[in-house]
C-alpha atoms as a PDB file:
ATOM      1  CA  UNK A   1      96.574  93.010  93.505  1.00  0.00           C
ATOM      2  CA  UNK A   2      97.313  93.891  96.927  1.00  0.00           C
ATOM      3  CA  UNK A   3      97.416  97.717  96.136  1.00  0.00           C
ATOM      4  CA  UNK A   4      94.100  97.337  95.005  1.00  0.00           C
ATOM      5  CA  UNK A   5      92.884  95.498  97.980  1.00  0.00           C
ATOM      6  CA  UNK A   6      94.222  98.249 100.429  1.00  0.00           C
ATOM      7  CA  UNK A   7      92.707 100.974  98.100  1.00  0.00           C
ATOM      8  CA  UNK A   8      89.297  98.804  98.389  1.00  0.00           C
ATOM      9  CA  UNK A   9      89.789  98.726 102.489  1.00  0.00           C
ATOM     10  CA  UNK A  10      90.679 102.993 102.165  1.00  0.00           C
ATOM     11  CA  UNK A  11      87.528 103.640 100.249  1.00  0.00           C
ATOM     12  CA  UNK A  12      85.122 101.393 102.844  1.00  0.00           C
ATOM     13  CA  UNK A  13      86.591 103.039 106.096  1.00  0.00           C
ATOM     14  CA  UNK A  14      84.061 106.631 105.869  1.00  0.00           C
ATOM     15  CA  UNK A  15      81.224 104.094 104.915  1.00  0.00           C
ATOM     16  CA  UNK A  16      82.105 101.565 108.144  1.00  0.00           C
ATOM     17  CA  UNK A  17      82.770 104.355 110.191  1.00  0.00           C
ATOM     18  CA  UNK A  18      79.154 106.013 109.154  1.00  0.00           C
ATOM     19  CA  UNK A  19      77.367 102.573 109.947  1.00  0.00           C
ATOM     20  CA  UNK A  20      78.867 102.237 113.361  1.00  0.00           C
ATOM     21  CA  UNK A  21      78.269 105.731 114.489  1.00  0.00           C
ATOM     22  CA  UNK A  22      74.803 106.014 113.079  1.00  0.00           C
ATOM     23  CA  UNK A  23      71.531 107.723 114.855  1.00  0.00           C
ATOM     24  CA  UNK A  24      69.188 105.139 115.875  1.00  0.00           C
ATOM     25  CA  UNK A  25      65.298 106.260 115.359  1.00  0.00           C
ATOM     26  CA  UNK A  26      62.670 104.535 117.772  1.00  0.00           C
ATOM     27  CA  UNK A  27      58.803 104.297 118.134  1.00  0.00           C
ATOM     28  CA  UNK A  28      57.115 103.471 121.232  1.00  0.00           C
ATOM     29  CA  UNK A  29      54.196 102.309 120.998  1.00  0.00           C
ATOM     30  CA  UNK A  30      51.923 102.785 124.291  1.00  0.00           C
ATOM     31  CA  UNK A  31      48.300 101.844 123.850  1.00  0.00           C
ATOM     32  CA  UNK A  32      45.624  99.812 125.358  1.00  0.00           C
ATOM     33  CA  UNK A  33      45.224  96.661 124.660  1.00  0.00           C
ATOM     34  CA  UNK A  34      41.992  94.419 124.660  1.00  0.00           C
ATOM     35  CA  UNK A  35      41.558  91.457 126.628  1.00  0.00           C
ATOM     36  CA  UNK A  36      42.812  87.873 125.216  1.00  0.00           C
ATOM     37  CA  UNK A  37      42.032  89.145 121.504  1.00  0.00           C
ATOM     38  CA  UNK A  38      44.577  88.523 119.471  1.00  0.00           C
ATOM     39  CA  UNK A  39      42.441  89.205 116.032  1.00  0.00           C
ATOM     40  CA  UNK A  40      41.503  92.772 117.599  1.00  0.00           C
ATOM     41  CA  UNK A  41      45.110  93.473 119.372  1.00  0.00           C
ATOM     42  CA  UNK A  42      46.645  92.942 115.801  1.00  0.00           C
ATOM     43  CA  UNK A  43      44.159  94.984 113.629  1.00  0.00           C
ATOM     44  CA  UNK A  44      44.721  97.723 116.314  1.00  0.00           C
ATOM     45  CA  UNK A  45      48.552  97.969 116.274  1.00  0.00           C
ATOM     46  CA  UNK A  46      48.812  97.294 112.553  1.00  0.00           C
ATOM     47  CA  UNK A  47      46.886 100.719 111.727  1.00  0.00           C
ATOM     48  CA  UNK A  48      49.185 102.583 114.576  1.00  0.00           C
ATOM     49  CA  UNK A  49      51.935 101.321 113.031  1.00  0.00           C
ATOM     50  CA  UNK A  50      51.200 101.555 109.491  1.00  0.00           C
ATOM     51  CA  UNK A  51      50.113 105.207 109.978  1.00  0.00           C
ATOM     52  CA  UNK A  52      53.443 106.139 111.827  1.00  0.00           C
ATOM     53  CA  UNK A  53      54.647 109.828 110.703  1.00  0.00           C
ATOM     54  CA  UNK A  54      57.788 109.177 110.403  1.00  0.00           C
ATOM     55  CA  UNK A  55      60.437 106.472 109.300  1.00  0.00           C
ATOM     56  CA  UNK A  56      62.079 104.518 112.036  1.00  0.00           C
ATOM     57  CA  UNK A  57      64.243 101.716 112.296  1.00  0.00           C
ATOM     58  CA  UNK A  58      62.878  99.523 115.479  1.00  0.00           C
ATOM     59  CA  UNK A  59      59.260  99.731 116.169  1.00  0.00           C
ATOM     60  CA  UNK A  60      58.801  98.651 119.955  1.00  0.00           C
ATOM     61  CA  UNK A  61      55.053  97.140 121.823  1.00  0.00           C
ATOM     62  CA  UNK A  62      54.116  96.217 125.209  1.00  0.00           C
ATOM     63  CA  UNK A  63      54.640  92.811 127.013  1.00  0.00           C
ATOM     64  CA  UNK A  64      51.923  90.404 125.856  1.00  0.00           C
ATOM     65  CA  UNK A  65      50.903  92.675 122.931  1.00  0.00           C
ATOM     66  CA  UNK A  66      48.014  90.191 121.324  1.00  0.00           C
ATOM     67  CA  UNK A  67      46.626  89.742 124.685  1.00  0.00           C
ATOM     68  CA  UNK A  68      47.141  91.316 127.671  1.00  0.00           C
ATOM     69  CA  UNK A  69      49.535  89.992 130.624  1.00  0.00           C
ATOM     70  CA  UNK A  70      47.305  87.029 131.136  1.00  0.00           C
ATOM     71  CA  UNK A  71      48.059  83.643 133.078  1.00  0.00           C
ATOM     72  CA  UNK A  72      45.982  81.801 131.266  1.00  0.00           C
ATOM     73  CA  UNK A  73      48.752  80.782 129.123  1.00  0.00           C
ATOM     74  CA  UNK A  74      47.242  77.512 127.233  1.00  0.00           C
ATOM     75  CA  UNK A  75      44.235  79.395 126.155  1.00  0.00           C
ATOM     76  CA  UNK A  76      45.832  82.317 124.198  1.00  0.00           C
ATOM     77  CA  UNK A  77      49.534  80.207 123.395  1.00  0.00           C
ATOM     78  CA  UNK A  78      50.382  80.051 120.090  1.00  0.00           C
ATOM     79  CA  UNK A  79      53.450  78.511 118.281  1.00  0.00           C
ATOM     80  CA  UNK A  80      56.443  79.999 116.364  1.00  0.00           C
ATOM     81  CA  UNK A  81      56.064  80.974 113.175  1.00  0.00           C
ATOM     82  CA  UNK A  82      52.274  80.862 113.467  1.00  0.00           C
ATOM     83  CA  UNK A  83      49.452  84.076 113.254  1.00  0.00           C
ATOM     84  CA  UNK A  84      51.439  86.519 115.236  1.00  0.00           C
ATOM     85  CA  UNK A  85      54.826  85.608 114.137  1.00  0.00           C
ATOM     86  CA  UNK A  86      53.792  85.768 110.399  1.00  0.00           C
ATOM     87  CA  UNK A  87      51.962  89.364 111.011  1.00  0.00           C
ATOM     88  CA  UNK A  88      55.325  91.028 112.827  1.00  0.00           C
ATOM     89  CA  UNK A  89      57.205  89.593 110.021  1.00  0.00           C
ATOM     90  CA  UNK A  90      54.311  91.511 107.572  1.00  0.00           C
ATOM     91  CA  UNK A  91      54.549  94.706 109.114  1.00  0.00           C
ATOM     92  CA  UNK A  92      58.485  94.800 109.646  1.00  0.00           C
ATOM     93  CA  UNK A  93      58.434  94.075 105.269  1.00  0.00           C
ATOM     94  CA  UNK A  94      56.236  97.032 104.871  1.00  0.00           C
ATOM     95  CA  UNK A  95      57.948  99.330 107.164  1.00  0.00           C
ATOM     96  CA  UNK A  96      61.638  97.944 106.633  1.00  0.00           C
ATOM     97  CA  UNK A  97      61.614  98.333 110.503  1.00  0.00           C
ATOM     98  CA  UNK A  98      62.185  95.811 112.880  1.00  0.00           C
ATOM     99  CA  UNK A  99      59.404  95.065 115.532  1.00  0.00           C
ATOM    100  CA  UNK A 100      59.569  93.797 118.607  1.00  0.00           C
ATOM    101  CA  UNK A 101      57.767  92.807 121.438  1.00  0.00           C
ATOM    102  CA  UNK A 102      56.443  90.041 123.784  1.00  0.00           C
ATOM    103  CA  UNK A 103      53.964  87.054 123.313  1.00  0.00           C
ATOM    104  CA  UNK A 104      53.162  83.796 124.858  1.00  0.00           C
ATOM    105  CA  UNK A 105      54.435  81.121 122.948  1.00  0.00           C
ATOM    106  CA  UNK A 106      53.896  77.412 123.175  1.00  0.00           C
ATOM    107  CA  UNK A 107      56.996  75.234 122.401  1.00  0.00           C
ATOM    108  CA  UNK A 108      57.811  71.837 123.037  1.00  0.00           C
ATOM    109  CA  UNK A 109      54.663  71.507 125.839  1.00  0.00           C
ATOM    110  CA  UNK A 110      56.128  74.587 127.749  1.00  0.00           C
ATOM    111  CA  UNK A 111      54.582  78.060 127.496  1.00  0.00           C
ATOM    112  CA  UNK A 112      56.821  80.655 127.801  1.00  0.00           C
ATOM    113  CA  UNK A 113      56.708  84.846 127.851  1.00  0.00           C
ATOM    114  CA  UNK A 114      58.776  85.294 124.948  1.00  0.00           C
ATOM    115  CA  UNK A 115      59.924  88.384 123.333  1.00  0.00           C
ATOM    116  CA  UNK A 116      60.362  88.065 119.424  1.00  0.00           C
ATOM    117  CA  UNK A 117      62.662  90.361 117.150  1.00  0.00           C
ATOM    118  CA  UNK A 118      61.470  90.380 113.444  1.00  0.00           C
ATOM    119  CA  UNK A 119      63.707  92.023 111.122  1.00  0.00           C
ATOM    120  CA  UNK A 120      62.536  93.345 107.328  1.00  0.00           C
ATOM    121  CA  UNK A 121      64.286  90.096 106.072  1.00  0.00           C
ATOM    122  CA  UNK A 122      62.072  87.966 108.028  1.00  0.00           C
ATOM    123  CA  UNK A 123      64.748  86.617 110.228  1.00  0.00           C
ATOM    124  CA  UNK A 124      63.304  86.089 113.903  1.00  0.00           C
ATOM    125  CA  UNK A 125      65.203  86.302 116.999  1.00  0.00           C
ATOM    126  CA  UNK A 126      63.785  85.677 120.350  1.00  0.00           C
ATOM    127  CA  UNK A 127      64.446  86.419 124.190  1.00  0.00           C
ATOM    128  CA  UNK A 128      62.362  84.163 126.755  1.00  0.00           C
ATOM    129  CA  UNK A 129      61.567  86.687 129.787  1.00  0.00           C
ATOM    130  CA  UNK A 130      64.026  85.592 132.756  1.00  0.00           C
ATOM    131  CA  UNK A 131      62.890  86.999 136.170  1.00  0.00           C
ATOM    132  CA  UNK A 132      59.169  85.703 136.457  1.00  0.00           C
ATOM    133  CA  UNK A 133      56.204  87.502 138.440  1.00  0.00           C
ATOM    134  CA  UNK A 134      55.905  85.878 141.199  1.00  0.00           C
ATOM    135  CA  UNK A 135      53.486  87.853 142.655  1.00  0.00           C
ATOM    136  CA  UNK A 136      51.239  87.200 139.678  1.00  0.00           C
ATOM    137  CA  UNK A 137      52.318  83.083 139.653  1.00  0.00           C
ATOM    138  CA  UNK A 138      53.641  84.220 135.966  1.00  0.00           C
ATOM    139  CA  UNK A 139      56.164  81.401 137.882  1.00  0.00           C
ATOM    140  CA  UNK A 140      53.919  78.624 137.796  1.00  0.00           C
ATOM    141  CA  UNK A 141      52.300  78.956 134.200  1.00  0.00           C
ATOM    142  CA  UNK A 142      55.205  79.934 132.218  1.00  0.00           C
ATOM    143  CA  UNK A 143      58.722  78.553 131.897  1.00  0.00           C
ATOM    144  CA  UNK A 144      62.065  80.901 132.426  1.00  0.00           C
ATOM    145  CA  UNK A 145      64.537  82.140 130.254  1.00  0.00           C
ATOM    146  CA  UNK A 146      68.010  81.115 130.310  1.00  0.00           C
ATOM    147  CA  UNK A 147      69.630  83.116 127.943  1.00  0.00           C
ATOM    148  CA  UNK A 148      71.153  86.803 127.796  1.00  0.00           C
ATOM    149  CA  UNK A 149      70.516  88.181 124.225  1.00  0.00           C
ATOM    150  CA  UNK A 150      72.214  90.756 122.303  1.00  0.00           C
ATOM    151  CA  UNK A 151      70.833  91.994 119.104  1.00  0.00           C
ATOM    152  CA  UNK A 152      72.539  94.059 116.110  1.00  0.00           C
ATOM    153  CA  UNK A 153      71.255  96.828 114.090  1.00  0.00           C
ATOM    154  CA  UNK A 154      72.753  99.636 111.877  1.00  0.00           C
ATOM    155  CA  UNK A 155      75.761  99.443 114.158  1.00  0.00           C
ATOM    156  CA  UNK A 156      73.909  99.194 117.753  1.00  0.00           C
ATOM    157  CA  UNK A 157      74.028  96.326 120.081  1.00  0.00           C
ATOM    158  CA  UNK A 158      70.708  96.355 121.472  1.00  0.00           C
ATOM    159  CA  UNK A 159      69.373  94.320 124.668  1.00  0.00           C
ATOM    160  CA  UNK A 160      66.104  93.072 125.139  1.00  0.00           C
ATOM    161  CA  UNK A 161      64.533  92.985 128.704  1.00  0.00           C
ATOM    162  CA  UNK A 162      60.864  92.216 129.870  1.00  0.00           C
ATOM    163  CA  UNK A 163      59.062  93.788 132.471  1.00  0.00           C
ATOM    164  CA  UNK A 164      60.078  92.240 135.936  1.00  0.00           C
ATOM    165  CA  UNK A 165      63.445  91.653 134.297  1.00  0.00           C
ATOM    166  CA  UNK A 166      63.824  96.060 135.406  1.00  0.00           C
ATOM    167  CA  UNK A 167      64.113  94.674 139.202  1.00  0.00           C
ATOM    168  CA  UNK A 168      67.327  92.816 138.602  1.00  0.00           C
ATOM    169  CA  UNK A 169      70.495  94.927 137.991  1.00  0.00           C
ATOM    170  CA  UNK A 170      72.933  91.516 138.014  1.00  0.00           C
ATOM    171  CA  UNK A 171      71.395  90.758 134.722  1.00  0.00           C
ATOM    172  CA  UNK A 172      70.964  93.853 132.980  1.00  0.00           C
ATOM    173  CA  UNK A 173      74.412  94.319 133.688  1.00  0.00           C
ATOM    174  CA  UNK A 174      76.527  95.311 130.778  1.00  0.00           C
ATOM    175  CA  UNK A 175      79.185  93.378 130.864  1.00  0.00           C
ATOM    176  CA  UNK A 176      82.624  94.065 129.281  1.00  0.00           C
ATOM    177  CA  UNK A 177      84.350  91.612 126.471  1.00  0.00           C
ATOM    178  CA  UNK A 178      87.200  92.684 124.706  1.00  0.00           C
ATOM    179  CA  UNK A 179      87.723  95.308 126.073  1.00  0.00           C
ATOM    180  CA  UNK A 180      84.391  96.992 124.679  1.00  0.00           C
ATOM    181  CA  UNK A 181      80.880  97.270 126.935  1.00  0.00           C
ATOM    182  CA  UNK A 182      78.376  94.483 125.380  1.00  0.00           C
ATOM    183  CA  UNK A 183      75.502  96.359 124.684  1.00  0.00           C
ATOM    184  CA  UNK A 184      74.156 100.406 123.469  1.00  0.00           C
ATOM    185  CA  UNK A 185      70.513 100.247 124.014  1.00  0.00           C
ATOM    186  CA  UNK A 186      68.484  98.358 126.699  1.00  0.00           C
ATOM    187  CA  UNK A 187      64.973  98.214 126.297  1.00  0.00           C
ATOM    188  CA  UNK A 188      62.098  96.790 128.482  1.00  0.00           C
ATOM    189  CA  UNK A 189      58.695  96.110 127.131  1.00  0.00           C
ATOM    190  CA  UNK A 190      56.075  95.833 130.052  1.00  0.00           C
ATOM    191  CA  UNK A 191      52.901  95.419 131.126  1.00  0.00           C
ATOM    192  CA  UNK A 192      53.715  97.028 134.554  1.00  0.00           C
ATOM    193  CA  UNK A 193      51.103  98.269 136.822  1.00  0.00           C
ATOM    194  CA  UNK A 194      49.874 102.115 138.143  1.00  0.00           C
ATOM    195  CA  UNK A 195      50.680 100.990 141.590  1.00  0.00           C
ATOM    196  CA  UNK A 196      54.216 101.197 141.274  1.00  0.00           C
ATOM    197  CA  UNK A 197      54.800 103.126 138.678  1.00  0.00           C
ATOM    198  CA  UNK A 198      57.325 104.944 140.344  1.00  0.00           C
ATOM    199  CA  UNK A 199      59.685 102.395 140.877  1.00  0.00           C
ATOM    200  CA  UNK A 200      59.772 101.463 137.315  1.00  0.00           C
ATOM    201  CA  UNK A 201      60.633 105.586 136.251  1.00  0.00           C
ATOM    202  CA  UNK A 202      63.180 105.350 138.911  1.00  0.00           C
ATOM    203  CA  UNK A 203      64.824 101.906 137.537  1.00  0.00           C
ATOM    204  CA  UNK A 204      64.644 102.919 134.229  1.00  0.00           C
ATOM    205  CA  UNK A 205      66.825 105.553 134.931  1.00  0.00           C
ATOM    206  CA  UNK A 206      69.261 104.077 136.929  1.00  0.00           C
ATOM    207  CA  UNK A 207      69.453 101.601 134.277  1.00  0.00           C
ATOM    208  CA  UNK A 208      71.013 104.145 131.960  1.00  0.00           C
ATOM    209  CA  UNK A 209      73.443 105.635 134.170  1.00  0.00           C
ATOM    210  CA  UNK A 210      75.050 102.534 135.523  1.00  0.00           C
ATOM    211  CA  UNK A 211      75.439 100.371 132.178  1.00  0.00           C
ATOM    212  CA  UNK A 212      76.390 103.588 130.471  1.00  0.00           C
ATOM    213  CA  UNK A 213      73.819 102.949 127.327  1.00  0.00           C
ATOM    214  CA  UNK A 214      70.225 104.299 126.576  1.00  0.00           C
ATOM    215  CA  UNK A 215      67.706 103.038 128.525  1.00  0.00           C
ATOM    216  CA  UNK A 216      63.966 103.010 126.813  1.00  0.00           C
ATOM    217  CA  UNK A 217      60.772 101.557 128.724  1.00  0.00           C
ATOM    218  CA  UNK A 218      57.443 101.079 126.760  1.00  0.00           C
ATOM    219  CA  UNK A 219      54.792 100.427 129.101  1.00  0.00           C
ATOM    220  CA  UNK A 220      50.520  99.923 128.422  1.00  0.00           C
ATOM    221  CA  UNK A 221      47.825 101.872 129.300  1.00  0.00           C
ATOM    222  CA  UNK A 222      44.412 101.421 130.365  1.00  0.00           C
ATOM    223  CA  UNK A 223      42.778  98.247 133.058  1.00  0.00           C
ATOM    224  CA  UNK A 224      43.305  94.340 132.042  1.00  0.00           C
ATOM    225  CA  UNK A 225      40.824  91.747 132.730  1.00  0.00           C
ATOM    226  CA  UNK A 226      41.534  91.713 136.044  1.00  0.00           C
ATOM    227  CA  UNK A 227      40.653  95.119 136.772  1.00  0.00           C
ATOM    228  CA  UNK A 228      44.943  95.768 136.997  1.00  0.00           C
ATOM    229  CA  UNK A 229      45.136  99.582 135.984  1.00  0.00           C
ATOM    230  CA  UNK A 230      48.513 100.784 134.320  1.00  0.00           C
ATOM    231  CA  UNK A 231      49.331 104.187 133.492  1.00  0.00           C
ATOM    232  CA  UNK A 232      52.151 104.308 130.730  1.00  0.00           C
ATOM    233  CA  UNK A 233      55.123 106.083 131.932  1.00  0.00           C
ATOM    234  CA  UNK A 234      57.152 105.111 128.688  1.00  0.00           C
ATOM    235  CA  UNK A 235      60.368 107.058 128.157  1.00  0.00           C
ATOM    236  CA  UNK A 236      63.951 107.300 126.698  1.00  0.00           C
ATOM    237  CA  UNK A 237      66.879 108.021 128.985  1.00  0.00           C
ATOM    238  CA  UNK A 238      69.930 108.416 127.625  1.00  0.00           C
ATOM    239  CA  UNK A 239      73.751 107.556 129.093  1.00  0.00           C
ATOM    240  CA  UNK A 240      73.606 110.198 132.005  1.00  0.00           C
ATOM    241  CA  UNK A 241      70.150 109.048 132.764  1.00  0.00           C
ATOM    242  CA  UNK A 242      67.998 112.580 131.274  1.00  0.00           C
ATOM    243  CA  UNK A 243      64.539 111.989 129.686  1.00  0.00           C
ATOM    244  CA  UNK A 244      64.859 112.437 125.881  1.00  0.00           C
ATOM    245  CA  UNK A 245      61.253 111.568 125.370  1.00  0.00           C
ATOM    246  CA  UNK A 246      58.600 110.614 127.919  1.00  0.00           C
ATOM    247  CA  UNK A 247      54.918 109.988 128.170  1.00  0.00           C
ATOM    248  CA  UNK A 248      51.878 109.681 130.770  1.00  0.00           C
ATOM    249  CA  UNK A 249      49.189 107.779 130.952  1.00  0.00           C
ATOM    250  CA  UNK A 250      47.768 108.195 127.381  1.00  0.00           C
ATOM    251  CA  UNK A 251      47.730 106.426 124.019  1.00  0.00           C
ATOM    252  CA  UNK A 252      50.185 107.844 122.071  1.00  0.00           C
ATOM    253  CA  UNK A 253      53.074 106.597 120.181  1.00  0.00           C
ATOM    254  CA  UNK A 254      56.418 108.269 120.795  1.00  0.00           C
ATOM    255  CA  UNK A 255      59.803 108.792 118.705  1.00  0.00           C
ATOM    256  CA  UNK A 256      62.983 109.679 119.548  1.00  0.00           C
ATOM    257  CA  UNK A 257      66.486 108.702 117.808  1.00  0.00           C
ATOM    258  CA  UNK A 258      69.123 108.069 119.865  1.00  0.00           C
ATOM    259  CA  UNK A 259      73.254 109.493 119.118  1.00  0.00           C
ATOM    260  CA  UNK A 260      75.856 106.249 119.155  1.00  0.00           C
ATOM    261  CA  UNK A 261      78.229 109.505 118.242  1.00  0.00           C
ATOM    262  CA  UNK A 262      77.841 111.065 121.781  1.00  0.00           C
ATOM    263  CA  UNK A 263      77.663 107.840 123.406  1.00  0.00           C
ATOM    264  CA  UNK A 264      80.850 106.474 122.221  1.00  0.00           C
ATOM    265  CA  UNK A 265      82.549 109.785 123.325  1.00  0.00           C
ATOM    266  CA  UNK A 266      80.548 109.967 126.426  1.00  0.00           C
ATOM    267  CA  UNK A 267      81.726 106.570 127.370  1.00  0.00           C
ATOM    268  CA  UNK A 268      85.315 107.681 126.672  1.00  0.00           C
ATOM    269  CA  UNK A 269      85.414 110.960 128.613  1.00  0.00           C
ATOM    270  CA  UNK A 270      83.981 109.196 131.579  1.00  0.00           C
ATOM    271  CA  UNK A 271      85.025 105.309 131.292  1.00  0.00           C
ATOM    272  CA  UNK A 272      83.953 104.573 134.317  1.00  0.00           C
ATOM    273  CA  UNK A 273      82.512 100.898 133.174  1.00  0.00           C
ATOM    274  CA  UNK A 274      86.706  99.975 133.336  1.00  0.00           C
ATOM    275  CA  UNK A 275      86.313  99.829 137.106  1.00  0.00           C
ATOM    276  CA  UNK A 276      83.497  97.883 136.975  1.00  0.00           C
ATOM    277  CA  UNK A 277      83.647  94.462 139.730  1.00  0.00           C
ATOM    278  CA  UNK A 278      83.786  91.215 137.020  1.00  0.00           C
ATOM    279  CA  UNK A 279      81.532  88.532 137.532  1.00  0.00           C
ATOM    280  CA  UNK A 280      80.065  85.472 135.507  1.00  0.00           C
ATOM    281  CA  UNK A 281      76.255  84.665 135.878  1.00  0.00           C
ATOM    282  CA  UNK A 282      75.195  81.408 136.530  1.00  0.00           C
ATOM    283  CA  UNK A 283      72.404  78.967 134.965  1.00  0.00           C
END
């Protein structure tokens, strides 16, 4: 019995060790979005996304996909598990894909800017934005995140980030437990304005290079409601911080798949995340 146990165990390894170094492919979708319609917003990204010209396995949208970075958080709040909870979980069935991206969600009389994770299965993760805009009072309509979350797929350990989130290195951090660097991919979904658009190109990058992991960005197009122009500027960087794929300001949807392979042995050759200073986070 225990000969044929170890035999069982020899005859998984190649397929474990296939999972855990498998590519990784990604759309980013950067598009326009229209004002506080969530019924338009949804028809709009469900033909982009059924129509995609290639298979992928994470599908990623802006901040505030349905409607725009908007304050107005009680008008356009919705619940969990309600119209666009129900439609990500539809188009991550169709596509065997998961999709991601940000909302505003009502939950227990708070509203908060909450980034959902819908696998194929249906299962739903979330990640409540931490780092509010203050400059926009996204401080006073919407409640903060607490939590640092880490999601898995096909072998990757993937970490969600919104917008504003970019500015804050301490959190983005990737941290080391057991002796093995908590995340592969970071990603930010934003709604992030022309204005400074250079700042978030240069953070993005630096991103990659000092958690030693992939870096993507998927920023909107086009002018809000409040006459806020953004210009795009979504990209892939990988561990050494070079632009794998990268887009101006027009509507496009972009792929790229992403090596755990060469960043495994990347990370190896040049560990530097061993000298990393420890810290714990607080609150």
């Amino acid at each position: 019995m225990l000969t044929n146990k170890i035999s069982c165990w020899f005859f998984l390894i190649p397929f474990l060790k296939e999972m855990l170094n498998s590519d990784l492919t990604v759309a980013l979708v950067q598009t326009d979005l229209y004002w506080k319609d969530r019924t338009a917003n949804l028809a709009m990204l469900e033909e982009k996304i059924m129509n995609l010209d290639q298979k992928v396995d994470l599908v990623i949208l802006p901040e505030m996909f349905s409607t725009g970075f908007t304050m107005d958080a009680a008008e356009v709040a919705e619940p969990m598990n309600f119209t666009t909870t129900k439609w990500m979980r539809q188009m991550a069935a169709q596509t065997q894909a998961v999709i991601t991206g940000s909302l505003v969600i009502k939950e227990e009389g708070k509203f908060y800017n909450r980034l959902l994770w819908v696998s194929p299965d249906g299962t739903v993760n979330k990640y409540d934005k931490r780092h509010l805009f203050r400059m926009a009072d996204e401080d006073a309509h919407y409640s903060m995140g607490t939590q640092r979350e880490v999601f898995p797929l096909k072998g990757w350990k993937i970490f969600p980030q919104i917008c504003y989130d970019l500015r804050f290195p301490v959190w983005s951090r990737n941290t080391v437990e057991d002796d093995e660097l908590e995340y592969d991919l970071i990603f930010y979904v934003a709604s992030w304005p022309s204005p400074r658009i250079g700042v978030w190109d240069i953070l993005l990058q630096a991103r990659a290079v000092e958690n030693l992991s992939y870096a993507i960005g998927v920023n909107r197009i086009g002018k809000d409601g409040n006459a806020i122009p953004y210009s795009g500027h979504s990209a892939v960087y990988n561990f050494k911080g070079e632009t794998l794929v990268y887009s101006d300001d027009e509507e496009n949807v972009l792929f790229a798949t992403l090596d755990h392979k060469a960043l495994i042995e990347y990370r190896e050759k040049f560990p530097a995340w061993k000298d990393a200073d420890a810290f714990k986070l607080k609150g």
